[in-house]
C-alpha atoms as a PDB file:
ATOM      1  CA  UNK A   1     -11.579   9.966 -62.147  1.00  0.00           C
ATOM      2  CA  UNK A   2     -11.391   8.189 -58.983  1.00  0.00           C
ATOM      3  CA  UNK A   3     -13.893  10.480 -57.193  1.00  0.00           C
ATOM      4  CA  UNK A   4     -16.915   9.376 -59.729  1.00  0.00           C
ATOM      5  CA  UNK A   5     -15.822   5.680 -59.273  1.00  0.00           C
ATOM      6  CA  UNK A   6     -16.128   6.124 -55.493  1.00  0.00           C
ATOM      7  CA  UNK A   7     -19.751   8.533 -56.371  1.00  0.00           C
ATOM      8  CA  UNK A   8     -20.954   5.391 -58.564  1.00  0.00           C
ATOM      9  CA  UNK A   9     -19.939   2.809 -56.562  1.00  0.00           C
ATOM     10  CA  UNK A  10     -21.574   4.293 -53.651  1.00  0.00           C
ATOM     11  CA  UNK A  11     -24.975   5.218 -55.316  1.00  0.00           C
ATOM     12  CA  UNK A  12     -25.086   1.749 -56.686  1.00  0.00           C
ATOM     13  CA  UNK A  13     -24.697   0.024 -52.672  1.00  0.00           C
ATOM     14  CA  UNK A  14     -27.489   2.594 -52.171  1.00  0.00           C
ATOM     15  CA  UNK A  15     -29.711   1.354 -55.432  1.00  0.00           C
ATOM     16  CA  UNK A  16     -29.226  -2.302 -53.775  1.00  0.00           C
ATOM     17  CA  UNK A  17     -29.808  -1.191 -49.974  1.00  0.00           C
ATOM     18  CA  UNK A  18     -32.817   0.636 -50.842  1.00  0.00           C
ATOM     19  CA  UNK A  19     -34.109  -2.557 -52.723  1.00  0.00           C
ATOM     20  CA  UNK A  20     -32.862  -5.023 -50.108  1.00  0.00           C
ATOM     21  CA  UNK A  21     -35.057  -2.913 -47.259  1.00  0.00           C
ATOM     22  CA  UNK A  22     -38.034  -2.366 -49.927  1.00  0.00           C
ATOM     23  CA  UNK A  23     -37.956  -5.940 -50.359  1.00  0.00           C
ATOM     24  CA  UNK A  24     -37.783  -6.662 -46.619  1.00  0.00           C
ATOM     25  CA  UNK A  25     -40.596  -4.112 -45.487  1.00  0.00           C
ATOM     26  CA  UNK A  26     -43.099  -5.820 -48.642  1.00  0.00           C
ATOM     27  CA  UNK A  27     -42.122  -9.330 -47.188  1.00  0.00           C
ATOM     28  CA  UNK A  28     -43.201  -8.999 -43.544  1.00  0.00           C
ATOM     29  CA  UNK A  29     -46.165  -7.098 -44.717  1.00  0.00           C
ATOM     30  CA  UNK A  30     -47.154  -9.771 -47.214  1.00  0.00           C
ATOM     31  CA  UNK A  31     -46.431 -12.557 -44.599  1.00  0.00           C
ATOM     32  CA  UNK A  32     -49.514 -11.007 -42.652  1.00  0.00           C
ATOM     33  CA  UNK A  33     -51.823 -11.163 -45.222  1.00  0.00           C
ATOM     34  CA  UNK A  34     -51.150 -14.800 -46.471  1.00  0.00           C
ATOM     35  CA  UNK A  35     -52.117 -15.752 -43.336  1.00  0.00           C
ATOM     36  CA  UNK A  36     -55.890 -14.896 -45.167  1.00  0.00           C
ATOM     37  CA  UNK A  37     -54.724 -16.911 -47.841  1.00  0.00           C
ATOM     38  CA  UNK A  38     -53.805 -20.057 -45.449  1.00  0.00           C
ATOM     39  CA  UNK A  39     -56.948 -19.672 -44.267  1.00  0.00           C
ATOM     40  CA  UNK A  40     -58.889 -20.092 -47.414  1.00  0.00           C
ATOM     41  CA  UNK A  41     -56.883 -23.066 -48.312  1.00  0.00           C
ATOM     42  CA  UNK A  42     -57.280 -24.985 -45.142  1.00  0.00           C
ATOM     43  CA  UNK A  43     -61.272 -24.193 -45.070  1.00  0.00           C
ATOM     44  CA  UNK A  44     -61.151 -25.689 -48.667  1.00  0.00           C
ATOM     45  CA  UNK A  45     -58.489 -28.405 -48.782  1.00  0.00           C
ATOM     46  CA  UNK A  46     -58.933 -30.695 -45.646  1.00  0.00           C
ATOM     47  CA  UNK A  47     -55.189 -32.328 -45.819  1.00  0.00           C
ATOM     48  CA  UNK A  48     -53.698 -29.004 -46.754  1.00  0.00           C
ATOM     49  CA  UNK A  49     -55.348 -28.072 -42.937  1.00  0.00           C
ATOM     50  CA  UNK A  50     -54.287 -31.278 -41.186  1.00  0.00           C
ATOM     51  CA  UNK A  51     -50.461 -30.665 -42.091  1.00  0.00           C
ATOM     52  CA  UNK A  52     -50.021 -27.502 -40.169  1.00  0.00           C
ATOM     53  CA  UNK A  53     -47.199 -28.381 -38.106  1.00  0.00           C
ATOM     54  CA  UNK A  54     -44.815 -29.109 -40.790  1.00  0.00           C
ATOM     55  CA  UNK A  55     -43.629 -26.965 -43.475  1.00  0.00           C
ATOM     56  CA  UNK A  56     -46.215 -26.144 -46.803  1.00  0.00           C
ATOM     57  CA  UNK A  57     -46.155 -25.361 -50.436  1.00  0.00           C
ATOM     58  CA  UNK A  58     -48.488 -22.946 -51.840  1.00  0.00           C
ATOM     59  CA  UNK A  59     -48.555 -22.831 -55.205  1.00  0.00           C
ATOM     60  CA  UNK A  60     -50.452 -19.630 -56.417  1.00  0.00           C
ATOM     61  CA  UNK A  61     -51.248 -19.447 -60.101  1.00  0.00           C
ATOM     62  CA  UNK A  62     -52.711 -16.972 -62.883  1.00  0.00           C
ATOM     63  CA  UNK A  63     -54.031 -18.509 -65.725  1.00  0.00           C
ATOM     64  CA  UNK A  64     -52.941 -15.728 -67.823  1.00  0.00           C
ATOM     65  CA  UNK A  65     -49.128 -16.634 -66.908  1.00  0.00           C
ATOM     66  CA  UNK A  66     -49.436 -20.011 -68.288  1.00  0.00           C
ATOM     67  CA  UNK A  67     -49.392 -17.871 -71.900  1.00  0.00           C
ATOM     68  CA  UNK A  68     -45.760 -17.984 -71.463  1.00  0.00           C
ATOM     69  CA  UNK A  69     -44.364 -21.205 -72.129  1.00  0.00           C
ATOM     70  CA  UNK A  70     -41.097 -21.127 -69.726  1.00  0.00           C
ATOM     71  CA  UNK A  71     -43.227 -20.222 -66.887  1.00  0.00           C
ATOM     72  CA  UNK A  72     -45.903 -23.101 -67.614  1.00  0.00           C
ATOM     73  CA  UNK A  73     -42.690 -25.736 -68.492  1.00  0.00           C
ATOM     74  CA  UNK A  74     -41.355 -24.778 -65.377  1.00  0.00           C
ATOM     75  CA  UNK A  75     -44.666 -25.341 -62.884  1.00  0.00           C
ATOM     76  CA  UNK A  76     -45.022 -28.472 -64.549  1.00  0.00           C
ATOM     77  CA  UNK A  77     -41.418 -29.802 -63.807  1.00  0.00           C
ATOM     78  CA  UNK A  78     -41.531 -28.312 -60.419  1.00  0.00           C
ATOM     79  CA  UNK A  79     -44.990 -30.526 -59.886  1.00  0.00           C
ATOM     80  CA  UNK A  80     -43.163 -34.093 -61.736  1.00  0.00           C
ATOM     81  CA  UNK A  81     -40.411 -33.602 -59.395  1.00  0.00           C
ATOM     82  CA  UNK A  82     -42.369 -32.966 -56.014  1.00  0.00           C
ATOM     83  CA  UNK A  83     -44.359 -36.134 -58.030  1.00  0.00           C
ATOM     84  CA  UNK A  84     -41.308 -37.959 -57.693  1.00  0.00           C
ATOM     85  CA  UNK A  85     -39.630 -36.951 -54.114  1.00  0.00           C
ATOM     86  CA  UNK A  86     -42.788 -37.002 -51.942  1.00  0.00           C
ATOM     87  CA  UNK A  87     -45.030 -40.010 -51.014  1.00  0.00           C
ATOM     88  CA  UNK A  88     -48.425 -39.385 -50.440  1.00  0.00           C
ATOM     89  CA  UNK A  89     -48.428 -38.144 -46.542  1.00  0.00           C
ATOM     90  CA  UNK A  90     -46.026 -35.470 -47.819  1.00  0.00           C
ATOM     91  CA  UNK A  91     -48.038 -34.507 -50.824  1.00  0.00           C
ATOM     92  CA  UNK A  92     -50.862 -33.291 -48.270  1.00  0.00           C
ATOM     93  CA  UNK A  93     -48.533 -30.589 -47.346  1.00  0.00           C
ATOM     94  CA  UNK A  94     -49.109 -29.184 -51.063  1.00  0.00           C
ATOM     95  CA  UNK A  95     -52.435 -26.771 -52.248  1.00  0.00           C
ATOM     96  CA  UNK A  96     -52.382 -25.352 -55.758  1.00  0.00           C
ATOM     97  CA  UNK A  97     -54.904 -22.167 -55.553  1.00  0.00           C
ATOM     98  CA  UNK A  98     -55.798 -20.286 -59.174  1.00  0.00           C
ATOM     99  CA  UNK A  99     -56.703 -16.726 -59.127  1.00  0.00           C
ATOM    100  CA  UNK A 100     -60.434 -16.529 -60.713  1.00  0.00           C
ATOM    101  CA  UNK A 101     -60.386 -13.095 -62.528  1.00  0.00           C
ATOM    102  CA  UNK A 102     -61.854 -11.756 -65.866  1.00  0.00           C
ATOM    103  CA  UNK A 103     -60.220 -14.698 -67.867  1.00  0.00           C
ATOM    104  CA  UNK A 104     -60.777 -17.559 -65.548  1.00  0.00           C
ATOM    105  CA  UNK A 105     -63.888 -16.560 -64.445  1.00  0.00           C
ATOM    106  CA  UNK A 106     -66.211 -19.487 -66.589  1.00  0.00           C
ATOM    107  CA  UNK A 107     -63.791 -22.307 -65.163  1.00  0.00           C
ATOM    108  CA  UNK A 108     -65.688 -25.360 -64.820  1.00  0.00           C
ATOM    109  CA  UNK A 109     -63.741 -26.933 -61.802  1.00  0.00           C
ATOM    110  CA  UNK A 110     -64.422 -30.472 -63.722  1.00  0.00           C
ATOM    111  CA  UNK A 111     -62.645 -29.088 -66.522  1.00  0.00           C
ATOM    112  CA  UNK A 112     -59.687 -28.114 -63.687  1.00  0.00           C
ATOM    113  CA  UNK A 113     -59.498 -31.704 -62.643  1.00  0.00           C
ATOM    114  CA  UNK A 114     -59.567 -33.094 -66.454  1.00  0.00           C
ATOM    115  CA  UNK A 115     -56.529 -30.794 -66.707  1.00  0.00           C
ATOM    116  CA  UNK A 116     -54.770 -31.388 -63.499  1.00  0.00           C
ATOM    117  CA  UNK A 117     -55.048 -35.366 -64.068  1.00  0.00           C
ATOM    118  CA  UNK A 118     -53.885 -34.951 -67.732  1.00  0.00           C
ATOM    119  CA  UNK A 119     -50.347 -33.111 -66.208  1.00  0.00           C
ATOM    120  CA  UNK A 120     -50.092 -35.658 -63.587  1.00  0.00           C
ATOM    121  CA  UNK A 121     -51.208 -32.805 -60.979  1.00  0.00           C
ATOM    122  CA  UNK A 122     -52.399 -34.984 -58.073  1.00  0.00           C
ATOM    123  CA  UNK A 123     -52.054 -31.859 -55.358  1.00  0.00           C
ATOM    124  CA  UNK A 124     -55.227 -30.487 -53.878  1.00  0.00           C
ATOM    125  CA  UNK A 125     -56.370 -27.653 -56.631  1.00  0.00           C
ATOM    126  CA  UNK A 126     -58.429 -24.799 -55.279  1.00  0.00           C
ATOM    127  CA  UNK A 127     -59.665 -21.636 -56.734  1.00  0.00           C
ATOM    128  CA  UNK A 128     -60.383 -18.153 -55.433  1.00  0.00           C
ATOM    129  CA  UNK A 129     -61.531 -14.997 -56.426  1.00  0.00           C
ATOM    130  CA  UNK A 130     -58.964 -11.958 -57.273  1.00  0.00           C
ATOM    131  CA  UNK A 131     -60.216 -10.079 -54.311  1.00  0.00           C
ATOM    132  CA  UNK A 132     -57.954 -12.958 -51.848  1.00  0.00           C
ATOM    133  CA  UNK A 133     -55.158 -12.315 -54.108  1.00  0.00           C
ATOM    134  CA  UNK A 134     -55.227  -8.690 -53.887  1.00  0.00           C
ATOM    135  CA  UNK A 135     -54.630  -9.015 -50.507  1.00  0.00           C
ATOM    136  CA  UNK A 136     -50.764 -10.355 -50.990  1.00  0.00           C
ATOM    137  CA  UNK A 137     -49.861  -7.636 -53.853  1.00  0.00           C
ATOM    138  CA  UNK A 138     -50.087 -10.500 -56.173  1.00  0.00           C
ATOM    139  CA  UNK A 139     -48.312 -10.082 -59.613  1.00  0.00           C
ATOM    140  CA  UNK A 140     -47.380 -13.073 -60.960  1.00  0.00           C
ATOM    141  CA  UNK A 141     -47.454 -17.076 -60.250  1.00  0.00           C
ATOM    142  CA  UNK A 142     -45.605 -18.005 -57.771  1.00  0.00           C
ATOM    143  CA  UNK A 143     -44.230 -20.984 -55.055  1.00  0.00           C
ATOM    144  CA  UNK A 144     -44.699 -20.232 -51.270  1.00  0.00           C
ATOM    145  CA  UNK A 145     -43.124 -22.392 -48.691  1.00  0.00           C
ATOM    146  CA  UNK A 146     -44.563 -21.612 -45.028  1.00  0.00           C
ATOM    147  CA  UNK A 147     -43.379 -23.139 -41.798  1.00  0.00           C
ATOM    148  CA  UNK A 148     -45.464 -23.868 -38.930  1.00  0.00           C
ATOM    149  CA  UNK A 149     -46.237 -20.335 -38.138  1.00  0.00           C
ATOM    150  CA  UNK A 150     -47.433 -19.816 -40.874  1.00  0.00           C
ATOM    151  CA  UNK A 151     -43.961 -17.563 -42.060  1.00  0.00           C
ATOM    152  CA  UNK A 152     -42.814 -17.294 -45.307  1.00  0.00           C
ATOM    153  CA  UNK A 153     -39.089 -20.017 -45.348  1.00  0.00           C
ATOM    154  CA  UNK A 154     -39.437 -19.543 -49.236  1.00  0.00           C
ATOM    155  CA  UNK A 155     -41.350 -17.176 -52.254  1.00  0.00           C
ATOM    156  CA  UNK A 156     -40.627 -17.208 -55.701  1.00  0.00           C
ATOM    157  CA  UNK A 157     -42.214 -16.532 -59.219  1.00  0.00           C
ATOM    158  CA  UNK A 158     -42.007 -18.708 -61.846  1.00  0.00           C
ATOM    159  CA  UNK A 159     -39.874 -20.078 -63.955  1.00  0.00           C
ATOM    160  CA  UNK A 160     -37.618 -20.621 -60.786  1.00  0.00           C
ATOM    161  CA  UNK A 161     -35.270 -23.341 -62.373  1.00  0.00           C
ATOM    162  CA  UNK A 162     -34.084 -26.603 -61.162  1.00  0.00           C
ATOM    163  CA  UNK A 163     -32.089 -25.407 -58.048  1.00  0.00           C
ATOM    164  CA  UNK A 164     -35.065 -23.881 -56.017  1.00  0.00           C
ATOM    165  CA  UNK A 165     -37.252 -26.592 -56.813  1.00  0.00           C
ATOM    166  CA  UNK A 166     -34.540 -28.819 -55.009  1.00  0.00           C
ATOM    167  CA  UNK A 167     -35.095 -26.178 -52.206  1.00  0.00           C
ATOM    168  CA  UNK A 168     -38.727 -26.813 -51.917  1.00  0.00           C
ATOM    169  CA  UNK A 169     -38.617 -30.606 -51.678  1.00  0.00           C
ATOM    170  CA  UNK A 170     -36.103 -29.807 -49.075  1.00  0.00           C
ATOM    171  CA  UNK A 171     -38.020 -28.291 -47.091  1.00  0.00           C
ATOM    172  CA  UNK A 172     -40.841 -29.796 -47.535  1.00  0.00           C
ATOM    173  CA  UNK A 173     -39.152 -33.002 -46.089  1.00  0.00           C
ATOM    174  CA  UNK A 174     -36.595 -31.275 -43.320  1.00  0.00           C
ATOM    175  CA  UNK A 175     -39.205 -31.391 -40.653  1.00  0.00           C
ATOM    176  CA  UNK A 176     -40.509 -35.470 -40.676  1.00  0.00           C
END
């Protein structure tokens, strides 16, 4: 009896080691190639560019995930709030990019901004084919907060909740 506790205690600190280095090895490889994706958004978004020495939200979106309402409640109350903590110089520091693929593909960017401006969206909103997604193993909409350079300080998909949006305006304003 206390043999297979010690056998399935140790294969789970294995399961979670195994994860924790999986995890690890995807981030620093995925840090490389969002340096593509900065570079898309600062040749498109000319205040997302002129921030570069402070710390930057990336908010990368799929249409498709928007089909699920806690994910879409949640982007929106993450946007209110960062509506609400940051004043306008700060706000530059934001870029919202949509993935154009097979559903997205006949988006009328007018239609974008009609949509943006009814959901109080005032952040620079960009879009981009799937091929510069592809490039970071993207899966599903998701927050990115980069530091000066240009390394990941913060990833995570949506919903997120309350508690990580608080980390995002945080540091989005530690470096004034």
């Amino acid at each position: 009896m206390f043999n297979k506790s010690i056998i399935i205690i140790t294969l789970g600190i294995l399961k979670i080691a195994i994860v924790v280095f999986s995890l690890n090895c995807n981030k620093s490889e995925n840090s490389t190639n969002l340096n593509q994706v900065i570079k898309y958004v600062e040749q498109h978004s000319v205040t997302f560019g002129m921030t570069k020495e402070k710390n930057r939200l990336l908010l990368l979106l799929n249409f498709y995930d928007f089909n699920c309402p806690p994910c879409f409640d949640d982007f929106i109350t993450l946007c209110d709030s960062l509506n609400t903590f940051l004043d306008f110089n700060k706000k530059k520091q934001l870029a919202i990019l949509f993935r154009l693929d097979s559903t997205a593909t006949s988006l009328n960017s007018q239609r974008l901004l009609i949509w943006a401006k009814a959901n109080n969206i005032d952040f620079p909103i960009l879009t981009a084919n799937d091929s510069i997604f592809s490039k970071i193993d993207f899966v599903k909409s998701m927050a990115v907060v980069i530091d000066a350079e240009e390394k990941i300080l913060f990833s995570e998909h949506f919903p997120m909740g309350i508690k990580k949006h608080n980390t995002i305006t945080q540091l989005l304003t530690q470096n004034e």
